[in-house]
C-alpha atoms as a PDB file:
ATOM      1  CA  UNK A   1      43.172  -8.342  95.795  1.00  0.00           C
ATOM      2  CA  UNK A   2      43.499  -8.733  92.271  1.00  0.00           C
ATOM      3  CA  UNK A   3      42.528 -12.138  92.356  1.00  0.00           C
ATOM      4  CA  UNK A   4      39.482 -11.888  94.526  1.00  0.00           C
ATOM      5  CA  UNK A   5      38.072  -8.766  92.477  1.00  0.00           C
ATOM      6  CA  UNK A   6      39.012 -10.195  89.445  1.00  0.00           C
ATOM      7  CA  UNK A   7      36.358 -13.281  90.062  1.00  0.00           C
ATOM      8  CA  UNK A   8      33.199 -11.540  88.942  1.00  0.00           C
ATOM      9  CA  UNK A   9      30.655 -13.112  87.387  1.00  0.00           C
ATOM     10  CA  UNK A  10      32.385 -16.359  86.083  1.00  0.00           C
ATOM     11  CA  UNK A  11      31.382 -17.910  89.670  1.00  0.00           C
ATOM     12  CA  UNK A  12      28.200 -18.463  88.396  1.00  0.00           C
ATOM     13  CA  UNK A  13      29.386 -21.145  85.287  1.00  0.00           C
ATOM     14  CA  UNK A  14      28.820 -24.485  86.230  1.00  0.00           C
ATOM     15  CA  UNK A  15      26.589 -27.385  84.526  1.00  0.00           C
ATOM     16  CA  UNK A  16      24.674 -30.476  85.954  1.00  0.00           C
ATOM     17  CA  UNK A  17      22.294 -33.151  84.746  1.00  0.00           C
ATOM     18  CA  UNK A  18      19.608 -35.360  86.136  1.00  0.00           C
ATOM     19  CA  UNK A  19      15.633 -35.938  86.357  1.00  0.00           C
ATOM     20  CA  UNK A  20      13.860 -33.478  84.198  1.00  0.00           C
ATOM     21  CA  UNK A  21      11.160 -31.475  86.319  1.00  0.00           C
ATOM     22  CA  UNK A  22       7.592 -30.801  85.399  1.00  0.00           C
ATOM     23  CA  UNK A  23       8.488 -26.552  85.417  1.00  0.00           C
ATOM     24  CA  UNK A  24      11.415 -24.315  85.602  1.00  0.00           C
ATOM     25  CA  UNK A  25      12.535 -20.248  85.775  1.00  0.00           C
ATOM     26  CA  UNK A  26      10.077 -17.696  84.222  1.00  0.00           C
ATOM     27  CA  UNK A  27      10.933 -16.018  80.481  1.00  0.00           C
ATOM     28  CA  UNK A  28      11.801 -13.397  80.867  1.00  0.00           C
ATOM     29  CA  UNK A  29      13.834 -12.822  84.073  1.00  0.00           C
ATOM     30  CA  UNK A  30      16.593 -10.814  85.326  1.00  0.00           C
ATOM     31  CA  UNK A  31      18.569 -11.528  88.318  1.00  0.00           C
ATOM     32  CA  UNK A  32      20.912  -8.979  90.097  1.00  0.00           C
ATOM     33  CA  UNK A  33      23.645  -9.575  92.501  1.00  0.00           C
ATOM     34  CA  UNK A  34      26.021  -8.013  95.137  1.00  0.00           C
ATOM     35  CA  UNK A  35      29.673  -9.410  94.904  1.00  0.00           C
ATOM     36  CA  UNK A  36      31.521  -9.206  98.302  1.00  0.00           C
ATOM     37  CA  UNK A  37      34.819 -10.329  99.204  1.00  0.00           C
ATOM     38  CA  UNK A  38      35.686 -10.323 103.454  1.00  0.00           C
ATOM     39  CA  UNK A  39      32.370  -8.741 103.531  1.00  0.00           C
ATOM     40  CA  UNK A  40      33.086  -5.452 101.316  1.00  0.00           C
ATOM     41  CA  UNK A  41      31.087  -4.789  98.271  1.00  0.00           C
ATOM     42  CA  UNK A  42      33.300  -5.352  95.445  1.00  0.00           C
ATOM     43  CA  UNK A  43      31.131  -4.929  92.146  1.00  0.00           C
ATOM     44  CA  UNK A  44      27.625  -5.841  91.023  1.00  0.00           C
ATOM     45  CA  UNK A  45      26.685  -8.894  88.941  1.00  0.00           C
ATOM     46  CA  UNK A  46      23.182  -9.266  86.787  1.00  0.00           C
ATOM     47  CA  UNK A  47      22.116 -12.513  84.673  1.00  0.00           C
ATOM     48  CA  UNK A  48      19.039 -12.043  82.462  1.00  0.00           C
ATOM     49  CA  UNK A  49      17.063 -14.612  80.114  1.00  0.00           C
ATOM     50  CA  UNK A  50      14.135 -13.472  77.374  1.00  0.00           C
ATOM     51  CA  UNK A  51      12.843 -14.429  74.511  1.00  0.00           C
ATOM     52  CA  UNK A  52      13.776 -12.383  71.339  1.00  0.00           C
ATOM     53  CA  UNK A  53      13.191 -12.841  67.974  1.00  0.00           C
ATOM     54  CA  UNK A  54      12.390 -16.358  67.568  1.00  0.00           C
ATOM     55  CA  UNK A  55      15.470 -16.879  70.130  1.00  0.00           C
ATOM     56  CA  UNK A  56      16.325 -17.670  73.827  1.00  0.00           C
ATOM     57  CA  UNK A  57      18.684 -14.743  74.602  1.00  0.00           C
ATOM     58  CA  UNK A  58      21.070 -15.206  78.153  1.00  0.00           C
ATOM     59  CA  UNK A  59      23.024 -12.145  78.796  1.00  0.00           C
ATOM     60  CA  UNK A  60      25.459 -12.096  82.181  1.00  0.00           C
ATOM     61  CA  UNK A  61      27.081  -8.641  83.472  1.00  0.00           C
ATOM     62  CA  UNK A  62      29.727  -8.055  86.089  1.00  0.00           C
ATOM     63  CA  UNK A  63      31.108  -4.616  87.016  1.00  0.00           C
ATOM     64  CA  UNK A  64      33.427  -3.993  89.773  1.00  0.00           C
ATOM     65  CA  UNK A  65      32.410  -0.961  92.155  1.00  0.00           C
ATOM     66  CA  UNK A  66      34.077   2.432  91.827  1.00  0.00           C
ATOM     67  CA  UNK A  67      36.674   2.259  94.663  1.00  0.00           C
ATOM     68  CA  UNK A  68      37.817  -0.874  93.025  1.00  0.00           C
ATOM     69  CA  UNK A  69      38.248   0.488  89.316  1.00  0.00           C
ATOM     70  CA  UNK A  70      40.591   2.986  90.481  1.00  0.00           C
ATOM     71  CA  UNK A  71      42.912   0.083  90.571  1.00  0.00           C
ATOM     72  CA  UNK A  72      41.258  -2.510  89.260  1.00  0.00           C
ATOM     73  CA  UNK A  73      38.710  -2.374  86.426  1.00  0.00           C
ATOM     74  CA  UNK A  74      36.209  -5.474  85.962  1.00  0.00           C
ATOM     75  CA  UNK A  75      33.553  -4.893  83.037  1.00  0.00           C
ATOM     76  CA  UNK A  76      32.902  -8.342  82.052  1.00  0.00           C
ATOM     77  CA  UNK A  77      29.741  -9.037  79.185  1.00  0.00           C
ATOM     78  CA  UNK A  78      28.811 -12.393  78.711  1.00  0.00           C
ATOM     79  CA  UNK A  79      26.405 -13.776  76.191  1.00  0.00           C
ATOM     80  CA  UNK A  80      25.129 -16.606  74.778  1.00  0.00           C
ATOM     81  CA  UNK A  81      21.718 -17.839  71.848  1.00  0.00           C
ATOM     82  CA  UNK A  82      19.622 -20.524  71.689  1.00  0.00           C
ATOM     83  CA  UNK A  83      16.756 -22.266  69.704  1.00  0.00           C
ATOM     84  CA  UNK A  84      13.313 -22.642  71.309  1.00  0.00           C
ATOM     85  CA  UNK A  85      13.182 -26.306  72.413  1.00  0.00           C
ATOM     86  CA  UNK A  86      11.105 -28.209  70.610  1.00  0.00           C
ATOM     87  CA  UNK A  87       7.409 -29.953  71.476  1.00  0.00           C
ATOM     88  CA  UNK A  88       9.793 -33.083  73.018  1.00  0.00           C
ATOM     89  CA  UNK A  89      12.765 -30.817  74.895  1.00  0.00           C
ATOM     90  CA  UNK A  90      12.494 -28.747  78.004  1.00  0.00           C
ATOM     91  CA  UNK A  91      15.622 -26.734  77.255  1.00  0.00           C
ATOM     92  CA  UNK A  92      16.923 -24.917  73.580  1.00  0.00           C
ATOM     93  CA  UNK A  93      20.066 -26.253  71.736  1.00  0.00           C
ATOM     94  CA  UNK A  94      22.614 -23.709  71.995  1.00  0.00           C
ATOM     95  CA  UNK A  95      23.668 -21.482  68.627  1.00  0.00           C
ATOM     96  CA  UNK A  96      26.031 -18.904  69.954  1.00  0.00           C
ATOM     97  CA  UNK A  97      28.269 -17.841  72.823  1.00  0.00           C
ATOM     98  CA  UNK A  98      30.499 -14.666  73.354  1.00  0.00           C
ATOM     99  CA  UNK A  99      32.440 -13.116  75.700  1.00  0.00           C
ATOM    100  CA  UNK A 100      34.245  -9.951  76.274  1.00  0.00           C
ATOM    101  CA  UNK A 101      35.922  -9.440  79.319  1.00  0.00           C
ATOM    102  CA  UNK A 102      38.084  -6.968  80.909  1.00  0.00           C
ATOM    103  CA  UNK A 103      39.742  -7.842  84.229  1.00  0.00           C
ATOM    104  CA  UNK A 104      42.207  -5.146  85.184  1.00  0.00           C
ATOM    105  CA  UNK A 105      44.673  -5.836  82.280  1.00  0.00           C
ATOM    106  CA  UNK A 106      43.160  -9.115  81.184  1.00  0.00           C
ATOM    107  CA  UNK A 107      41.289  -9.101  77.925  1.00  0.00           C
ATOM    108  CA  UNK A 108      39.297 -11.270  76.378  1.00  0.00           C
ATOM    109  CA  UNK A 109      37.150 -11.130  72.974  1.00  0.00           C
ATOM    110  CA  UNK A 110      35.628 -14.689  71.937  1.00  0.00           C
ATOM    111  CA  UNK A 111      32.894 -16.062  69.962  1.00  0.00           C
ATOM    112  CA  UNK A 112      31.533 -19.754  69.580  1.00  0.00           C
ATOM    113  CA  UNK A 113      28.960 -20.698  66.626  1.00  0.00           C
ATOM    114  CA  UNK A 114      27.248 -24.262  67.590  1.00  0.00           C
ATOM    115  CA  UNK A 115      26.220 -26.027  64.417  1.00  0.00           C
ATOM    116  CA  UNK A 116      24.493 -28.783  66.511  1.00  0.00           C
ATOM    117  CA  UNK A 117      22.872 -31.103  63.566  1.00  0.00           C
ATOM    118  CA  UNK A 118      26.352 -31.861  62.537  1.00  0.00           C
ATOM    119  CA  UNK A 119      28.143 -31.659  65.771  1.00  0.00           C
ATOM    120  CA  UNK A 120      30.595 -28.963  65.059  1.00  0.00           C
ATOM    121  CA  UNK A 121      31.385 -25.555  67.156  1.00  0.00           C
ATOM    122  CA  UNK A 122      32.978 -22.858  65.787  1.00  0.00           C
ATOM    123  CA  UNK A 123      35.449 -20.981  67.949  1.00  0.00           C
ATOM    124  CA  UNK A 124      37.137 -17.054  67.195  1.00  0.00           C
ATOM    125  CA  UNK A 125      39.038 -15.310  68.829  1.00  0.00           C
ATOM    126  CA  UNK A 126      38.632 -12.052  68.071  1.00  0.00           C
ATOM    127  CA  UNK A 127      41.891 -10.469  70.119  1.00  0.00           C
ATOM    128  CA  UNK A 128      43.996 -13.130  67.791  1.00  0.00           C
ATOM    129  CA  UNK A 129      42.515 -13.619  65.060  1.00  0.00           C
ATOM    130  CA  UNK A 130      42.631 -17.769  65.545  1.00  0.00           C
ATOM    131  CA  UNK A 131      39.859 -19.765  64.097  1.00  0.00           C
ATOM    132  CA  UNK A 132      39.501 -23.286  64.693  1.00  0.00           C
ATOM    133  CA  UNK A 133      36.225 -25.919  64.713  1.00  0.00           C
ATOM    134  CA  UNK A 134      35.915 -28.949  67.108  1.00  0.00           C
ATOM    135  CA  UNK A 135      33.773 -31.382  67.757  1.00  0.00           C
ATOM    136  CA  UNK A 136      30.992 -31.740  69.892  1.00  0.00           C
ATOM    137  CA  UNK A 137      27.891 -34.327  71.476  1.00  0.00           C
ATOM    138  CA  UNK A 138      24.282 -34.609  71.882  1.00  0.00           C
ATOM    139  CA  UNK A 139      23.631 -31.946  74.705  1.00  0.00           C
ATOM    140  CA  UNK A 140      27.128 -30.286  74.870  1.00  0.00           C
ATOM    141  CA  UNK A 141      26.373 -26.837  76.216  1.00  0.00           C
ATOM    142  CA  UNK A 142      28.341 -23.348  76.600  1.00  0.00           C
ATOM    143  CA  UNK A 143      29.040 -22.483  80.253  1.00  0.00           C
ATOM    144  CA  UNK A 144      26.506 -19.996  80.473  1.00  0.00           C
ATOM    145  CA  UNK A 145      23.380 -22.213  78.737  1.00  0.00           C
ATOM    146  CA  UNK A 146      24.424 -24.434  81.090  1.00  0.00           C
ATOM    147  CA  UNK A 147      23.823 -22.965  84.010  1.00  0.00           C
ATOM    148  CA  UNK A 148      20.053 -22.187  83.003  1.00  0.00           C
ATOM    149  CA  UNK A 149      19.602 -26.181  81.415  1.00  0.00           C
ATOM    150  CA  UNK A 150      20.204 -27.008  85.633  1.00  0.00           C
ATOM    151  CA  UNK A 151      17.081 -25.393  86.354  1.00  0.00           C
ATOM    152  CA  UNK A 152      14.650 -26.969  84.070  1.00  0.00           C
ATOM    153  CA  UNK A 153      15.812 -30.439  86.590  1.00  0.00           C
ATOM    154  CA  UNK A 154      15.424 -32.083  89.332  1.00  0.00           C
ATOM    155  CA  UNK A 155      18.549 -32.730  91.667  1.00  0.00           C
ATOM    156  CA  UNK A 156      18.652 -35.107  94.307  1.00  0.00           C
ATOM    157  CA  UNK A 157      20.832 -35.312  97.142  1.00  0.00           C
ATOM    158  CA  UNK A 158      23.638 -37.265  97.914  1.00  0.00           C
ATOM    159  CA  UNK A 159      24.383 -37.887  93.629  1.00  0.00           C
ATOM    160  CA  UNK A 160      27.177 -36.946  91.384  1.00  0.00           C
ATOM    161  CA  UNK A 161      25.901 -36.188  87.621  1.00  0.00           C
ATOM    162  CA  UNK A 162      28.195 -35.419  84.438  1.00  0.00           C
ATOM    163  CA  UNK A 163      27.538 -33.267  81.543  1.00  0.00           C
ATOM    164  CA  UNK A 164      29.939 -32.188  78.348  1.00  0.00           C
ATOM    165  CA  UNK A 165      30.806 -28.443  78.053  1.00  0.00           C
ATOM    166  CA  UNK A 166      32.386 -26.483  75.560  1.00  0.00           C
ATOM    167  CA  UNK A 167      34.999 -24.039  77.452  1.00  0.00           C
ATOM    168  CA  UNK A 168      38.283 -22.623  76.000  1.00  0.00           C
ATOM    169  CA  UNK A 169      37.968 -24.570  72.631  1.00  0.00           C
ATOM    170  CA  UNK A 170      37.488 -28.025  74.216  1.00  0.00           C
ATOM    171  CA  UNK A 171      34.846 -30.672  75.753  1.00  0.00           C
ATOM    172  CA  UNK A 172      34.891 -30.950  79.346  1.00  0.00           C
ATOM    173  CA  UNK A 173      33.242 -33.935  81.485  1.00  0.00           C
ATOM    174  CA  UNK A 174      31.825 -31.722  84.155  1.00  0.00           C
ATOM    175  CA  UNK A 175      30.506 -33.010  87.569  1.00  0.00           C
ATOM    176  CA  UNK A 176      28.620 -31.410  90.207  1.00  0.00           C
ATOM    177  CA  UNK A 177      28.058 -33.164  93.775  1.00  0.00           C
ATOM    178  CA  UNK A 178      24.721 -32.569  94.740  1.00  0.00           C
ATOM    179  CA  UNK A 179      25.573 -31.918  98.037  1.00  0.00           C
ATOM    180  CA  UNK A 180      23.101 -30.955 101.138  1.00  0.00           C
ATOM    181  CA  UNK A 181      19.393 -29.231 101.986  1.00  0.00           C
ATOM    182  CA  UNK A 182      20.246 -26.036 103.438  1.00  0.00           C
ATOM    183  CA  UNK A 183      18.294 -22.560 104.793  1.00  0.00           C
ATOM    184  CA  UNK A 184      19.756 -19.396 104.336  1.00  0.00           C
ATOM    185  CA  UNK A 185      19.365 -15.850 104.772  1.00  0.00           C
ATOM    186  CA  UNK A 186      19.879 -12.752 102.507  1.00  0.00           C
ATOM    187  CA  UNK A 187      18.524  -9.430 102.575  1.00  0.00           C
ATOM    188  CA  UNK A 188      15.570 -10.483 100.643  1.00  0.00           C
ATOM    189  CA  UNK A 189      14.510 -13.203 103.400  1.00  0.00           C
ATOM    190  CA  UNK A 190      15.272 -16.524 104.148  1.00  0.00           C
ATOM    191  CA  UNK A 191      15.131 -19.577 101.438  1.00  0.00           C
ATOM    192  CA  UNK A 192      15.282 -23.369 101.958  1.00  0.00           C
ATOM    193  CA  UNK A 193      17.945 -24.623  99.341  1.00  0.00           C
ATOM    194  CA  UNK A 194      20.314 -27.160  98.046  1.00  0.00           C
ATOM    195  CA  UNK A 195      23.740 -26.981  98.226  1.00  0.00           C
ATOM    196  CA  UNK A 196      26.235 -28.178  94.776  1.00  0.00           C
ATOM    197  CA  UNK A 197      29.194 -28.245  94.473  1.00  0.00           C
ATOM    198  CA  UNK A 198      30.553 -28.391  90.712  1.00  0.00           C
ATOM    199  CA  UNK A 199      34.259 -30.360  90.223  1.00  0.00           C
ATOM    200  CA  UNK A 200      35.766 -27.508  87.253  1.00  0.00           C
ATOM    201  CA  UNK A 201      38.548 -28.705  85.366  1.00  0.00           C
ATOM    202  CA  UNK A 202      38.514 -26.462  82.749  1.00  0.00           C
ATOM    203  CA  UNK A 203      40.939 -23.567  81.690  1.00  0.00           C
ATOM    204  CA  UNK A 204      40.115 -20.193  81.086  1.00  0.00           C
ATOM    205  CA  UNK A 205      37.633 -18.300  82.995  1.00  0.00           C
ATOM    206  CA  UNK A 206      36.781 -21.841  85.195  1.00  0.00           C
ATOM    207  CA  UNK A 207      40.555 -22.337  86.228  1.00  0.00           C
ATOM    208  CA  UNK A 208      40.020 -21.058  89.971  1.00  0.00           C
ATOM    209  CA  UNK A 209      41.666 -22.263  93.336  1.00  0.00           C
ATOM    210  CA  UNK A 210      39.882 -23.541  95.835  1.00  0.00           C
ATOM    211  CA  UNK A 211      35.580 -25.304  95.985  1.00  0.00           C
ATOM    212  CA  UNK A 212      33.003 -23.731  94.417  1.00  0.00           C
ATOM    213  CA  UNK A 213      29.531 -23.726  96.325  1.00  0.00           C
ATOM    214  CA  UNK A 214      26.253 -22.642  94.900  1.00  0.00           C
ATOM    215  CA  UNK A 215      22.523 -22.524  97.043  1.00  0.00           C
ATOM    216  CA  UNK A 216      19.756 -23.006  94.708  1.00  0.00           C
ATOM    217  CA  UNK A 217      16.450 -22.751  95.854  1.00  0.00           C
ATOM    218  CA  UNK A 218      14.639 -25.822  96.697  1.00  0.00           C
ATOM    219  CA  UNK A 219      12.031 -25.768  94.355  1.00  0.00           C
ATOM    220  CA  UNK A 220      11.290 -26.117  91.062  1.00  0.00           C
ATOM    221  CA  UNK A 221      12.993 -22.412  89.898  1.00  0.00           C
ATOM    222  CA  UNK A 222      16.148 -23.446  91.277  1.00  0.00           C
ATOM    223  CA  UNK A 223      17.041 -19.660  92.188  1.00  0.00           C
ATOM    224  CA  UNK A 224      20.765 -19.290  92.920  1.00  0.00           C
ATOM    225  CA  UNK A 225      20.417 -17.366  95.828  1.00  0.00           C
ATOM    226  CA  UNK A 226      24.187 -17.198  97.025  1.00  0.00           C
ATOM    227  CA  UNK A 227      27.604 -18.607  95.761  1.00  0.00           C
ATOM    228  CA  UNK A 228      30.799 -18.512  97.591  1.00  0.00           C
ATOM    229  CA  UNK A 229      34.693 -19.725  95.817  1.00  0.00           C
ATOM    230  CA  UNK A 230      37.735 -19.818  98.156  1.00  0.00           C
ATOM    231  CA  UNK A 231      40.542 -17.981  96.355  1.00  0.00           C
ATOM    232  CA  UNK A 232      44.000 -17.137  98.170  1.00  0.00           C
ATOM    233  CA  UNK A 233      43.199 -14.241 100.105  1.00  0.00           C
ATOM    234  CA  UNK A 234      39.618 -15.511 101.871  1.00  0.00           C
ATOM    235  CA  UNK A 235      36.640 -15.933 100.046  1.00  0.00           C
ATOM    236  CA  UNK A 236      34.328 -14.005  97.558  1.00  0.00           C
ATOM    237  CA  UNK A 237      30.474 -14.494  97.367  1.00  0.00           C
ATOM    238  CA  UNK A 238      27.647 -13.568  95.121  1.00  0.00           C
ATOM    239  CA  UNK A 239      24.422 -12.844  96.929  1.00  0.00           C
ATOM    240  CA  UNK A 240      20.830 -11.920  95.498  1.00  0.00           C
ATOM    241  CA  UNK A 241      19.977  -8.603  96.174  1.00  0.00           C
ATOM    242  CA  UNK A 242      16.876  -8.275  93.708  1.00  0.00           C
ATOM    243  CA  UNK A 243      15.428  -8.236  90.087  1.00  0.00           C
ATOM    244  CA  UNK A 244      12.106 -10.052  88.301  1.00  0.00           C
ATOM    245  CA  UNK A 245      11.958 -13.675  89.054  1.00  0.00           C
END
């Protein structure tokens, strides 16, 4: 059980490249999630993107429901900044990512500073006190930036794309099968959709057992309607319940 309440919100960071469409999500927009596992509500899971400040602000929640903090706690807070793109970019350059997490007794308190003219990120843990820098590339993205930089594309079926992420203090070549067209339902109707699957590699909050599957709406939002991760006891998905998209 631990494992499968333990998977929060993480199933939703994943990256992938192609074909750069002619619109994408709204500013501002919240999303909001219900997070099941054999089919019982396990916890609730909200991703939200504004504008704020002269910034692109992405903040990701996952709590676990009550019956499941009694033995398991999940109050995860993910976070990440970017500059406005520019007159030639359809996506921002990202400046900051943090996370604080607490999984049962799992803990974790980190913060990544991009200085992307120079090709440098900045990594603290907070918890440890370690500092380190590394280096990055043109268009190397934090998991969650990531997963909004998919939506301002244009995937096509049957291809494999790659793009660099920065997870757990180093650059990973991430692919994502672009796998099937698909129509599903949910509680809020039925969507036509395609169907990735992203190939994660990386430690740290993206080191799970089993395939990842996400339905994005088949248009030019890209809505992740559902997502779905086999872990050892069955499978736990996130489906939209509701929000301002």
């Amino acid at each position: 059980m631990k494992k499968c309440t333990g998977l929060s919100l993480f199933l939703f960071f994943f990256i992938l490249t192609t074909f750069v469409s002619a619109s994408a999500f709204r500013i501002p927009e919240k999303l909001v999630y219900d997070l099941t596992w054999a089919g019982i509500k396990t916890g609730t899971a909200t991703l939200e993107i504004r504008n704020e400040n002269e910034k692109i602000r992405i903040v990701s929640t996952a709590r676990s429901v009550d019956w499941v903090s009694v033995f398991y706690t999940v109050e995860d807070k993910i976070e990440a900044e970017l500059s406005p793109p520019g007159p030639s970019a359809v996506f921002g350059t990202p400046r900051s990512y943090r996370v604080r997490i607490r999984e049962g007794g799992h803990r974790r308190n980190k913060e990544v500073v991009f200085d992307c003219l120079n090709r440098r990120a900045y990594f603290t843990d907070h918890l440890s006190g370690e500092k380190m820098d590394v280096e990055i590339r043109d268009k190397t993205f934090d998991p969650l930036s990531s997963f909004y930089y998919i939506r301002t594309l244009k995937p096509q079926v049957g291809r494999s794309v790659y793009v660099e992420v920065l997870d757990n203090k180093k650059l990973w070549n991430v692919e994502v099968q672009i796998i099937r067209r698909e129509r599903v339902s949910t509680r809020l109707g039925d969507f036509d959709t395609i169907v990735i699957k992203p190939i994660l590699k990386s430690e740290g909050i993206f080191n799970r057992r089993g395939d990842m599957y996400i339905w994005l709406t088949d248009d030019d939002r890209h809505v992740p309607v559902k997502l779905q991760t086999k872990v050892a006891l069955g499978r736990v998905t996130a489906t939209l319940k509701g929000g301002n998209y």
